[in-house]
Protein backbone atom coordinates (compact mmCIF):
# COMPACT_ATOMS: atom_id res chain seq x y z
CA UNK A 1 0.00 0.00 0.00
CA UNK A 2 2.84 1.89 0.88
CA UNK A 3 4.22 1.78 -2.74
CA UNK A 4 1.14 2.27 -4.26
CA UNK A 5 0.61 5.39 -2.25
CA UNK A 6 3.48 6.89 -3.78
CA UNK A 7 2.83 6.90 -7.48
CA UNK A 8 0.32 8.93 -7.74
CA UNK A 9 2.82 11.41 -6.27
CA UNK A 10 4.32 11.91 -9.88
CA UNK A 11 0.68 13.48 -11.13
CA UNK A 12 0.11 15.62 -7.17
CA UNK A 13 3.46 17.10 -7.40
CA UNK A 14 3.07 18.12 -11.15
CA UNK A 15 0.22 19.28 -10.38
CA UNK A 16 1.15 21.43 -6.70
CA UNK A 17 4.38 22.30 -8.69
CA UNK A 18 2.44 24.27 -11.86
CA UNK A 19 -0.45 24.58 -9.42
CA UNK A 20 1.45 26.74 -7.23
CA UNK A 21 2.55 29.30 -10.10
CA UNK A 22 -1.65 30.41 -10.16
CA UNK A 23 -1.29 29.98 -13.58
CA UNK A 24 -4.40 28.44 -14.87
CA UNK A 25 -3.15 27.78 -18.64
CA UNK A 26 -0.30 25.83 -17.55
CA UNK A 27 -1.39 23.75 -15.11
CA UNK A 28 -5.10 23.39 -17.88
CA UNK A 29 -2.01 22.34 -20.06
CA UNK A 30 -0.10 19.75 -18.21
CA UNK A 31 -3.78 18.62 -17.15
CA UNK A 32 -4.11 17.90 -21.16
CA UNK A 33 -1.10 16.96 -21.67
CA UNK A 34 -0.58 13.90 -18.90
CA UNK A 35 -3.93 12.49 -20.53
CA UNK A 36 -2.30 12.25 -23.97
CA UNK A 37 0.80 11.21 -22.61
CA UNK A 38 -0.90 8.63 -20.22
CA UNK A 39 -2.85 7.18 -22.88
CA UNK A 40 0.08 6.30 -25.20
CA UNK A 41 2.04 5.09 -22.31
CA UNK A 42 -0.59 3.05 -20.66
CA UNK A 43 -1.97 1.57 -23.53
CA UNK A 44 1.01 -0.62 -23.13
CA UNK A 45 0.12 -1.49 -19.64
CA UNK A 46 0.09 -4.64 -20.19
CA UNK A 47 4.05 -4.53 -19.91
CA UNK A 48 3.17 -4.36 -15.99
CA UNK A 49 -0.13 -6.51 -15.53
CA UNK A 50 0.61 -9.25 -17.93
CA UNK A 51 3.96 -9.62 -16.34
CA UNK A 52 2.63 -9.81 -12.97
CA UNK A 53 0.19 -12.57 -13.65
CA UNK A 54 2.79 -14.76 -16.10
CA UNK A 55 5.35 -14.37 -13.72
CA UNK A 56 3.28 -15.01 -10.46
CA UNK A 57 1.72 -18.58 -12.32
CA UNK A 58 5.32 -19.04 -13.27
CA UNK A 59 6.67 -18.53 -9.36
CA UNK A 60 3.97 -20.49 -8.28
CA UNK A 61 4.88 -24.07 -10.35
CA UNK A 62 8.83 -22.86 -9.09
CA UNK A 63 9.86 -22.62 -12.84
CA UNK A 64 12.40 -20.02 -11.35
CA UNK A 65 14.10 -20.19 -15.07
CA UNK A 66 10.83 -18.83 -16.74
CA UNK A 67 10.43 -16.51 -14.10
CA UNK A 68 13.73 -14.19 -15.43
CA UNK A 69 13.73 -15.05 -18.95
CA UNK A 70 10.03 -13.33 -18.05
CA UNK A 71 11.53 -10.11 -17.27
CA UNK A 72 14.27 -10.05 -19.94
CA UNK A 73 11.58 -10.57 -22.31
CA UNK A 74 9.19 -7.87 -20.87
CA UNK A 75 12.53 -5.55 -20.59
CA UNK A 76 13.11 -6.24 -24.63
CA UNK A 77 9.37 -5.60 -25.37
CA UNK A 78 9.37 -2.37 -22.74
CA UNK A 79 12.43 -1.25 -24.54
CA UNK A 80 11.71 -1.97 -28.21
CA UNK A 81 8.06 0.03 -27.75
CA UNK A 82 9.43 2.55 -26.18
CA UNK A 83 11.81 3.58 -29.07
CA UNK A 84 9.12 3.37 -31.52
CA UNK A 85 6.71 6.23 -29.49
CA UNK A 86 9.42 8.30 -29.25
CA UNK A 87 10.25 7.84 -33.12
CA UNK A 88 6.66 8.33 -33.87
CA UNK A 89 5.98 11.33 -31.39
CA UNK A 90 5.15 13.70 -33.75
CA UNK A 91 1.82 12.10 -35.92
CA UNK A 92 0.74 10.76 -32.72
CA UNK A 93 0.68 14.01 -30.69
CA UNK A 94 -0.47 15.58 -33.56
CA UNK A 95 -3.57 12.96 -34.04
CA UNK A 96 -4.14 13.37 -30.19
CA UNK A 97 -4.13 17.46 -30.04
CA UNK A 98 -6.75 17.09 -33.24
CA UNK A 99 -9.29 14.92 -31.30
CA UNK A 100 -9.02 17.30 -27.81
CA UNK A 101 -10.71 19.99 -27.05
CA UNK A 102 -8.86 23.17 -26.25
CA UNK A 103 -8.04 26.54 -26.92
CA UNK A 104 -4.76 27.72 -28.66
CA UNK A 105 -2.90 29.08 -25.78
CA UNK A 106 -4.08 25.61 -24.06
CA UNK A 107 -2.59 23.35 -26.87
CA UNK A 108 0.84 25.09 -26.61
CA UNK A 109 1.49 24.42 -23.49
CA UNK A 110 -0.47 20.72 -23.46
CA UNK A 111 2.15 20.20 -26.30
CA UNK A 112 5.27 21.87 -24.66
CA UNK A 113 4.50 19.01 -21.92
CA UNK A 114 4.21 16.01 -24.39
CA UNK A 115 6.91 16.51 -26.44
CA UNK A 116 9.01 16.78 -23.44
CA UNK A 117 7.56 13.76 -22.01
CA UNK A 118 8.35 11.23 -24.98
CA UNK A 119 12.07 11.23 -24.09
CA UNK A 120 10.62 9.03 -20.87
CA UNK A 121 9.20 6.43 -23.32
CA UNK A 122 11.54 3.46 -23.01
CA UNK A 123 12.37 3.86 -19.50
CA UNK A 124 8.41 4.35 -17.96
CA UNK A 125 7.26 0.88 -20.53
CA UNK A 126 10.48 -0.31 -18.73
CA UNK A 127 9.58 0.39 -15.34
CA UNK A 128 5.93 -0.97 -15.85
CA UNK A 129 7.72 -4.65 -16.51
CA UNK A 130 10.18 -4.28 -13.27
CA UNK A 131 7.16 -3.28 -11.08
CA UNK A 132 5.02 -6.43 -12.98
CA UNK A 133 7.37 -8.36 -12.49
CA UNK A 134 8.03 -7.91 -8.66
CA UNK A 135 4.76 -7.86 -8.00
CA UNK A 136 3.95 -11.19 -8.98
CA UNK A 137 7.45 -12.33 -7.47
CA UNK A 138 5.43 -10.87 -4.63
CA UNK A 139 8.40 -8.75 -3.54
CA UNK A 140 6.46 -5.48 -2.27
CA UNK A 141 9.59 -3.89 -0.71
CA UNK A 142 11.44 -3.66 -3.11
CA UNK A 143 8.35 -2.30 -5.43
CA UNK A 144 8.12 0.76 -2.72
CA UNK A 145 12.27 0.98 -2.99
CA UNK A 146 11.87 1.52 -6.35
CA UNK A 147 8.75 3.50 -6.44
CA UNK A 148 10.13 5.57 -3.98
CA UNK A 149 12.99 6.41 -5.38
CA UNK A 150 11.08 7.63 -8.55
CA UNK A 151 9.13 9.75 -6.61
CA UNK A 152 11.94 11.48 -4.85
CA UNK A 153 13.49 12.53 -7.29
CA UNK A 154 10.75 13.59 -9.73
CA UNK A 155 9.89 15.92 -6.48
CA UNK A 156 13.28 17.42 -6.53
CA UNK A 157 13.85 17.64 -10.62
CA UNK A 158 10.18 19.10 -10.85
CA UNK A 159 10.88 21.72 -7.96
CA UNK A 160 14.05 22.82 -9.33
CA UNK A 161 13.22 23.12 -13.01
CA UNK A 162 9.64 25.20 -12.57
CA UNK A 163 10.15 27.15 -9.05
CA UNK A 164 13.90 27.22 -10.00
CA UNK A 165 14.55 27.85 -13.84
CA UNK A 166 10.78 29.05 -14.51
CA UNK A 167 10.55 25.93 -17.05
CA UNK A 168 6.63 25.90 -16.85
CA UNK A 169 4.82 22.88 -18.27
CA UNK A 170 8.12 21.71 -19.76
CA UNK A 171 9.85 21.71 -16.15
CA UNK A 172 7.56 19.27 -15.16
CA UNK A 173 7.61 17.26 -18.18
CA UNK A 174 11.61 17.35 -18.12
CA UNK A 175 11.33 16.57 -14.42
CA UNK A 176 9.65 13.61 -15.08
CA UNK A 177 11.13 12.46 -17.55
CA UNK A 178 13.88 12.12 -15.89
CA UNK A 179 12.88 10.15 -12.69
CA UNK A 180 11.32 7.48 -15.42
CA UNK A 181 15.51 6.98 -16.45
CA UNK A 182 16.41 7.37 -12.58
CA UNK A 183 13.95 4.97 -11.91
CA UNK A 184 14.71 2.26 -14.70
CA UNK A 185 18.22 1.95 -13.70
CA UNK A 186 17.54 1.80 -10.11
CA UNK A 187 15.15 -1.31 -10.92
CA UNK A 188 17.37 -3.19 -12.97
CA UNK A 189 19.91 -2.77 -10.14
CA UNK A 190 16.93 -4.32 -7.91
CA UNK A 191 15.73 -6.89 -10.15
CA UNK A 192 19.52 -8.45 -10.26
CA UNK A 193 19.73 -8.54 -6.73
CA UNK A 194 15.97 -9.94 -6.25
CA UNK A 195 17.08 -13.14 -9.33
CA UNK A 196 20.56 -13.03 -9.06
CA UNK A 197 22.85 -12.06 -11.85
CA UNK A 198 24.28 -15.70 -12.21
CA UNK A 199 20.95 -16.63 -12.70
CA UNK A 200 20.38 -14.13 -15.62
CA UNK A 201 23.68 -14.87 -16.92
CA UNK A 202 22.58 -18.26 -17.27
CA UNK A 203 19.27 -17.25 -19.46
CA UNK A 204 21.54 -17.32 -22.41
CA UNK A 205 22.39 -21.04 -22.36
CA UNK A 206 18.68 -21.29 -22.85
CA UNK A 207 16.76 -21.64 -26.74
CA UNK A 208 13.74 -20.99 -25.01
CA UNK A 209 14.20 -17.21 -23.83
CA UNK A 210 12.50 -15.81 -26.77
CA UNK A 211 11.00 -19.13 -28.20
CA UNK A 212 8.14 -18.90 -30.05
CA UNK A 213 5.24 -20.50 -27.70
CA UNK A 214 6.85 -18.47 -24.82
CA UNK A 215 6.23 -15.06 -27.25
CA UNK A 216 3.27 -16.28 -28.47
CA UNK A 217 1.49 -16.71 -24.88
CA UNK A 218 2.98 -13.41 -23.77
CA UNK A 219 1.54 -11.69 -27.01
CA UNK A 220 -1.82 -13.36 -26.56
CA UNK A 221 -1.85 -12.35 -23.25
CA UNK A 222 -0.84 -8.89 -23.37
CA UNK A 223 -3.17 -8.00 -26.49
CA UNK A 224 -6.35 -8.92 -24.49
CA UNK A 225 -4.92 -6.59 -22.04
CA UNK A 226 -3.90 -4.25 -24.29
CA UNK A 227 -7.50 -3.65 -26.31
CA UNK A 228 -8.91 -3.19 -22.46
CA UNK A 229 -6.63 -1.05 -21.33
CA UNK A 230 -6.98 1.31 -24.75
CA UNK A 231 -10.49 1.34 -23.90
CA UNK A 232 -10.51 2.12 -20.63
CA UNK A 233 -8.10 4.88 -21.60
CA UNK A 234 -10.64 6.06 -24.16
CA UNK A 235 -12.96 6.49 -21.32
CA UNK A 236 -10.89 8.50 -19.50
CA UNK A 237 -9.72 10.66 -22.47
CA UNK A 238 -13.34 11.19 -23.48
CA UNK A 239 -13.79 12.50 -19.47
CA UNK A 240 -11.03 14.68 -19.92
CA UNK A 241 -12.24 16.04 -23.08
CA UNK A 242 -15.91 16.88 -21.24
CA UNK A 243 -13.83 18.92 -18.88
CA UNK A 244 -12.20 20.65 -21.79
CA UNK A 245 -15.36 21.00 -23.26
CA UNK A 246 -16.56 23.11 -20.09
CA UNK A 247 -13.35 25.55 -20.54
CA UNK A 248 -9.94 26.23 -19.29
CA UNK A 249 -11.07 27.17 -15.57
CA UNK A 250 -13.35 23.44 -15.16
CA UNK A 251 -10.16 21.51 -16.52
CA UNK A 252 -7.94 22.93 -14.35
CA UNK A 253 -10.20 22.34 -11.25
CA UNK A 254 -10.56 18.56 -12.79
CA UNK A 255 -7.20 18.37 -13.14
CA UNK A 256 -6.85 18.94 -8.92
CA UNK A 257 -10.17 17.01 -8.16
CA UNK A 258 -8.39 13.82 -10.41
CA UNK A 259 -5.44 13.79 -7.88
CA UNK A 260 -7.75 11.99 -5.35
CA UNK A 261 -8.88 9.72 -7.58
CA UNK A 262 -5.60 8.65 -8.54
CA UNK A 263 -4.65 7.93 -5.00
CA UNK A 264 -7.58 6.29 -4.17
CA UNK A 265 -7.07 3.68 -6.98
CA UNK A 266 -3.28 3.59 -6.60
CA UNK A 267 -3.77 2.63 -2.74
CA UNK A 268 -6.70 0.17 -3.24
CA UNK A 269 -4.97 -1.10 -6.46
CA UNK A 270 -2.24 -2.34 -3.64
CA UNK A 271 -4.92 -5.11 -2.48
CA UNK A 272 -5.63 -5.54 -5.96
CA UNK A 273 -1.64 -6.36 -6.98
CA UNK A 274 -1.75 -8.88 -3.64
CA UNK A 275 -4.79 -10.46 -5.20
CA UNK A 276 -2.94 -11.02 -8.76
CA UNK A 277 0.01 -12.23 -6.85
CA UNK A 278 -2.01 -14.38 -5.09
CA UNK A 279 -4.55 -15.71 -7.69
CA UNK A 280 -1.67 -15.96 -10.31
CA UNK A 281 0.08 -18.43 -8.05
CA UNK A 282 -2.86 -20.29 -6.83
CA UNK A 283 -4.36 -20.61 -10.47
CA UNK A 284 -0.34 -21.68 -11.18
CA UNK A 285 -0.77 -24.79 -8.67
CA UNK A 286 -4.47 -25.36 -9.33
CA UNK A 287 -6.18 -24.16 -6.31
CA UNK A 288 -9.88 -23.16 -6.42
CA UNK A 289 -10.20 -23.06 -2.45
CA UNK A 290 -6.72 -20.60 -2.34
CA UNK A 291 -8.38 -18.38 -5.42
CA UNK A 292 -11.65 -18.01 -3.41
CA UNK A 293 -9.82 -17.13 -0.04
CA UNK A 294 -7.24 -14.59 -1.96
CA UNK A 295 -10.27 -12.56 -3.56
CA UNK A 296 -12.69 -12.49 0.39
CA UNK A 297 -9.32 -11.69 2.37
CA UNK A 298 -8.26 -8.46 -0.37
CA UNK A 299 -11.98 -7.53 -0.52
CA UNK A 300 -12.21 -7.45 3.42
CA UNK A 301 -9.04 -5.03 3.23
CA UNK A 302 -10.29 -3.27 0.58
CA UNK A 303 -13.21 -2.44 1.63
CA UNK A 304 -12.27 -1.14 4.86
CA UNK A 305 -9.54 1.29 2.70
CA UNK A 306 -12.50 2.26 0.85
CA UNK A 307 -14.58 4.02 3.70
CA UNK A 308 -11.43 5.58 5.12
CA UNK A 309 -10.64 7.02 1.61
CA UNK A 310 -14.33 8.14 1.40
CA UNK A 311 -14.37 9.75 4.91
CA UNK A 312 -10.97 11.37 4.32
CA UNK A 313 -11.33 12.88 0.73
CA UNK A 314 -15.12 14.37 2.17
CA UNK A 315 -14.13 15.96 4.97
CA UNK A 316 -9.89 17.16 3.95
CA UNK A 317 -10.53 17.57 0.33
CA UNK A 318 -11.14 20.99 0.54
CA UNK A 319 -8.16 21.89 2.60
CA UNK A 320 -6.36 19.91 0.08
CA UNK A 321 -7.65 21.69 -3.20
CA UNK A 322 -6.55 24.84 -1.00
CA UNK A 323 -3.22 23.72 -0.85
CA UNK A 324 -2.69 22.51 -4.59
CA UNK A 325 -3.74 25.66 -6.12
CA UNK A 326 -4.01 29.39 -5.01
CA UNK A 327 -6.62 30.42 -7.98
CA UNK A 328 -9.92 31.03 -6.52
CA UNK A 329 -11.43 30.67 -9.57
CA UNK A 330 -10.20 27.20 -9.92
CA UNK A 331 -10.89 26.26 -6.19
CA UNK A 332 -14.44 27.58 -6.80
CA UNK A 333 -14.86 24.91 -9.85
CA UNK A 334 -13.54 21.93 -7.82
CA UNK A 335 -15.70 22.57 -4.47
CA UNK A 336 -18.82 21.50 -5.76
CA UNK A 337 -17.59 18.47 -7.35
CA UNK A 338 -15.94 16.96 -3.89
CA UNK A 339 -18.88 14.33 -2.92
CA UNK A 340 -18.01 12.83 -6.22
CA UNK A 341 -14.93 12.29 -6.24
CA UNK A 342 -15.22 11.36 -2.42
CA UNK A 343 -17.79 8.22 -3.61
CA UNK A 344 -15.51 7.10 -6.06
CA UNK A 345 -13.06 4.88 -3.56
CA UNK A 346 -16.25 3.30 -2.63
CA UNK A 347 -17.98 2.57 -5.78
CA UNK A 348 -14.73 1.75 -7.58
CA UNK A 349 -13.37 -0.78 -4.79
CA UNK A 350 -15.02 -3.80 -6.31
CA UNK A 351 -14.06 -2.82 -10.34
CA UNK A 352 -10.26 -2.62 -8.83
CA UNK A 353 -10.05 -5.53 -6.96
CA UNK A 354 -11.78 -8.03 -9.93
CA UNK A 355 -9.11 -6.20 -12.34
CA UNK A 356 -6.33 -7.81 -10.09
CA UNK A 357 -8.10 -11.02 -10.04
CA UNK A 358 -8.87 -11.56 -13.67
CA UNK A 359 -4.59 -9.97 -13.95
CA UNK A 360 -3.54 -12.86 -11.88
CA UNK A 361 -5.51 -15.68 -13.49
CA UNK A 362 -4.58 -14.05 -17.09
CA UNK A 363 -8.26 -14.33 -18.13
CA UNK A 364 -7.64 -11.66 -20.21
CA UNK A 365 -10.45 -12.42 -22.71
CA UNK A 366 -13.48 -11.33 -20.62
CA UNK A 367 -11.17 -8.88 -19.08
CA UNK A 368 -10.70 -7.05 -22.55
CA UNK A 369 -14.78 -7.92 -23.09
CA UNK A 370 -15.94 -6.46 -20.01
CA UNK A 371 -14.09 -3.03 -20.45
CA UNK A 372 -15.86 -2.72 -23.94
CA UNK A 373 -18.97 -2.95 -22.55
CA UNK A 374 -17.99 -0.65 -19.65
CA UNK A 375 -16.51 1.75 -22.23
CA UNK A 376 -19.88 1.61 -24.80
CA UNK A 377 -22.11 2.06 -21.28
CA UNK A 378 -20.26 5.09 -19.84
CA UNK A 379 -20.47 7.14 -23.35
CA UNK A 380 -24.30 6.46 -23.38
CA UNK A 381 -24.58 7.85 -20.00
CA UNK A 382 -22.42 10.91 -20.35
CA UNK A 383 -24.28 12.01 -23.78
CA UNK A 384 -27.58 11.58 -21.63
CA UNK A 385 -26.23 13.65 -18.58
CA UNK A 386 -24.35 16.45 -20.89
CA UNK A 387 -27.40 18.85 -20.18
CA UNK A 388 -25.96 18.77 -16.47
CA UNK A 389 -22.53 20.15 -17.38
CA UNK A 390 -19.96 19.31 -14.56
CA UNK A 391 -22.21 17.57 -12.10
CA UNK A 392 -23.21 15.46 -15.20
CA UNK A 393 -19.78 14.65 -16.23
CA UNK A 394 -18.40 13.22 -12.50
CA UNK A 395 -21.99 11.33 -12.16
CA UNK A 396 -21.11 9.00 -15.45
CA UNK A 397 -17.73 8.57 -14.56
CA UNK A 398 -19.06 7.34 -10.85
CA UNK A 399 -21.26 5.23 -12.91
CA UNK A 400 -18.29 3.82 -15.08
CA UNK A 401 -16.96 2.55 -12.17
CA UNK A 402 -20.23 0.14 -11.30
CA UNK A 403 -20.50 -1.00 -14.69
CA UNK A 404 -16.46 -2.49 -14.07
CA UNK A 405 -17.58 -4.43 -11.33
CA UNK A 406 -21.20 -5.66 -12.75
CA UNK A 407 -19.49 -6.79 -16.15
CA UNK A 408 -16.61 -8.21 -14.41
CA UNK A 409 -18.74 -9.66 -11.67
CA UNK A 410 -21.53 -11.21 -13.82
CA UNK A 411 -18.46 -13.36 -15.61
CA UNK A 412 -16.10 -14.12 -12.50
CA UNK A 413 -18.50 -17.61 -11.15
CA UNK A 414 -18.01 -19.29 -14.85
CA UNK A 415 -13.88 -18.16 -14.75
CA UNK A 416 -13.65 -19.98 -11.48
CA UNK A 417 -15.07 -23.07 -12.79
CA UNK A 418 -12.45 -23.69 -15.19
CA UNK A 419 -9.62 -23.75 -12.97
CA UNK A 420 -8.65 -27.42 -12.41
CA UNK A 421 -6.08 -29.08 -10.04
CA UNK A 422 -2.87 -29.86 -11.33
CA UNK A 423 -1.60 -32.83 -11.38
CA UNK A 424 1.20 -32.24 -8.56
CA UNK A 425 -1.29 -30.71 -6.81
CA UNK A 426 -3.95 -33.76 -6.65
């Protein structure tokens, strides 16, 4: 939880850094900006998930040979995509700015930010397959060493390149940026320790490294993942848009009101990475009865996070938004908008916790299936609530998050039926 507390750190101090300046337009612009740049990243997020649940199912038979040629592979992928984004920057950020709404003066500095941004590429796809890969090694210290260490020093780069050089929007991209590379080599460092470099060293003896079956699961795997996670991206680009839609003043406010939902899911996605841990390696040995008893012991937890979350983000959020940004105009927008954001820990609980479950198990086909039909269900219901302007906009996205869980509910009973005991397990 610990860990998972701290990444959302990365968006809070962008956003207290340019926050702090009381300039609107740039911290509108960054606002913009980290949804573009989020959405090409994270569409390959399956770099983290499908590594955690391959490498927990591998951990859990004790095929500790496929368990590094695992991150060596999701290394070469991590580092292979992450050269092509930043080759094909340009017609992508150009495509993205063309879809957004936004003023002129918005898009200039949304696009100062981006462009910055993409020199990160290789080293955030290969962060996402250390942190997969420790997670579902189950190795949660050295997760928060790592995350940690990101977050320090995107604090101090940010801090010194806005407050200190006046960089603006790019200061915080550059700032970035940089952790991502501080943060890569720091995990590769932690990832030899964790295997052992003889043990890597040894991965070359072996034909089956990058073997075709190997690949081809891995690809399956991660494409299922991959559709979702562009989908669910799609849903949260289309929010962003709304709030773009509403003007400079309402995307800014967003922008600050977001922060609390991004730690509420990075803190209750912690039970959610135990569960894929957990399920992975159960599903590995064949275990229905330790499936069933991972998922009621990381819903107990996480629903007791929940409430706290809730209570907290109703009764400090205020104090908070006071704190992030000195423009009344832009604490005015965000105010009204706190009871939402303070229900979404609750409502979103269950959607986060199945995600780690259906992770774990890799039943990434319903988990692709399920986020199509959330995605198709949340536009229907923001085009009906548009008349409401803001308040309509945060009620579908609370809704988004109960039509996760429903989808992903309604399927889980017939997912758990197919898992059979192995045969060193009978």
């Amino acid at each position: 939880m610990l860990g998972q507390a701290s990444i959302p750190l990365v968006g809070i101090v962008d956003t207290f850094v340019i926050g702090r300046t009381g300039d609107a337009v740039a911290l509108a612009g960054v606002a913009l900006g980290s949804v573009i740049v989020t959405f090409v990243f994270w569409a390959f997020g399956f770099l983290r998930m499908g590594m955690t649940g391959l490498t927990a199912q591998a951990h859990g038979t004790g095929d500790t040979q496929e368990t590094n040629a695992l991150l060596v592979r999701g290394l070469a992928m991590g580092a292979a995509i992450g050269l092509a984004l930043f080759a094909l920057q340009w017609p992508l950020t150009t495509g993205a700015f063309a879809l957004l709404a936004g003023g002129e003066e918005l898009t200039g500095a949304a696009h100062g930010y981006v462009s910055v941004r993409f020199f990160g590429a290789p080293a955030a796809l290969g962060f996402y397959a250390l942190l997969g890969w420790l997670f579902g090694l189950g190795r949660t210290r050295a997760a928060l060493a790592l995350q940690l260490v990101m977050n320090v020093a995107n604090v101090a780069l940010d801090i010194g390149f806005v407050w200190g050089l006046g960089w603006g929007a790019r200061g915080v991209a550059a700032g970035t940026a940089m952790a991502e590379w501080i943060a890569l080599v720091s995990g590769i460092a932690i990832a030899v320790r964790v295997g052992g470099w003889p043990a890597f060293l040894r991965l070359r003896q072996y034909s089956h490294l990058f073997a075709r079956a190997e690949l081809r699961r891995l690809i399956s795997v991660n494409l299922d993942i991959m559709i979702r996670t562009l989908a669910l991206l799609f849903l949260f680009a289309w929010f962003a848009n709304g709030g773009a839609r509403l003007g400079t003043v309402q995307l800014a406010a967003n922008a600050v009101l977001n922060q609390f939902v991004a730690v509420s899911a990075y803190v209750l996605d912690a039970f959610a990475f135990t569960a894929e841990a957990r399920v992975g390696a159960a599903v590995g040995k064949g275990r229905r009865d330790e499936v069933m008893r991972a998922i009621r012991l990381t819903g107990e937890f996480s629903l007791g996070a929940g409430v706290l979350l809730a209570a907290a983000i109703l009764f400090a959020g205020g104090m908070v938004i006071d704190g992030m940004t000195p423009n009344g105009a832009v604490r005015a927008a965000a105010y009204p908008y706190l009871p939402y954001v303070a229900l979404i820990p609750l409502l979103g609980m269950p959607a986060w916790l199945l995600d780690g479950v259906y992770v774990g198990a890799t039943w990434s086909r319903p988990f692709r299936n399920a986020a199509l039909v959330t995605v198709a269900m949340y536009i229907a219901t923001d085009l009906a609530l548009r008349p409401y302007a803001a308040h309509g906009l945060w009620l579908a996205m609370l809704l988004s998050y109960l039509y996760r869980a429903a989808t992903l509910g309604a399927l889980l009973p017939a997912r758990l039926r197919t898992i059979a005991p192995r045969a060193s397990a009978a």
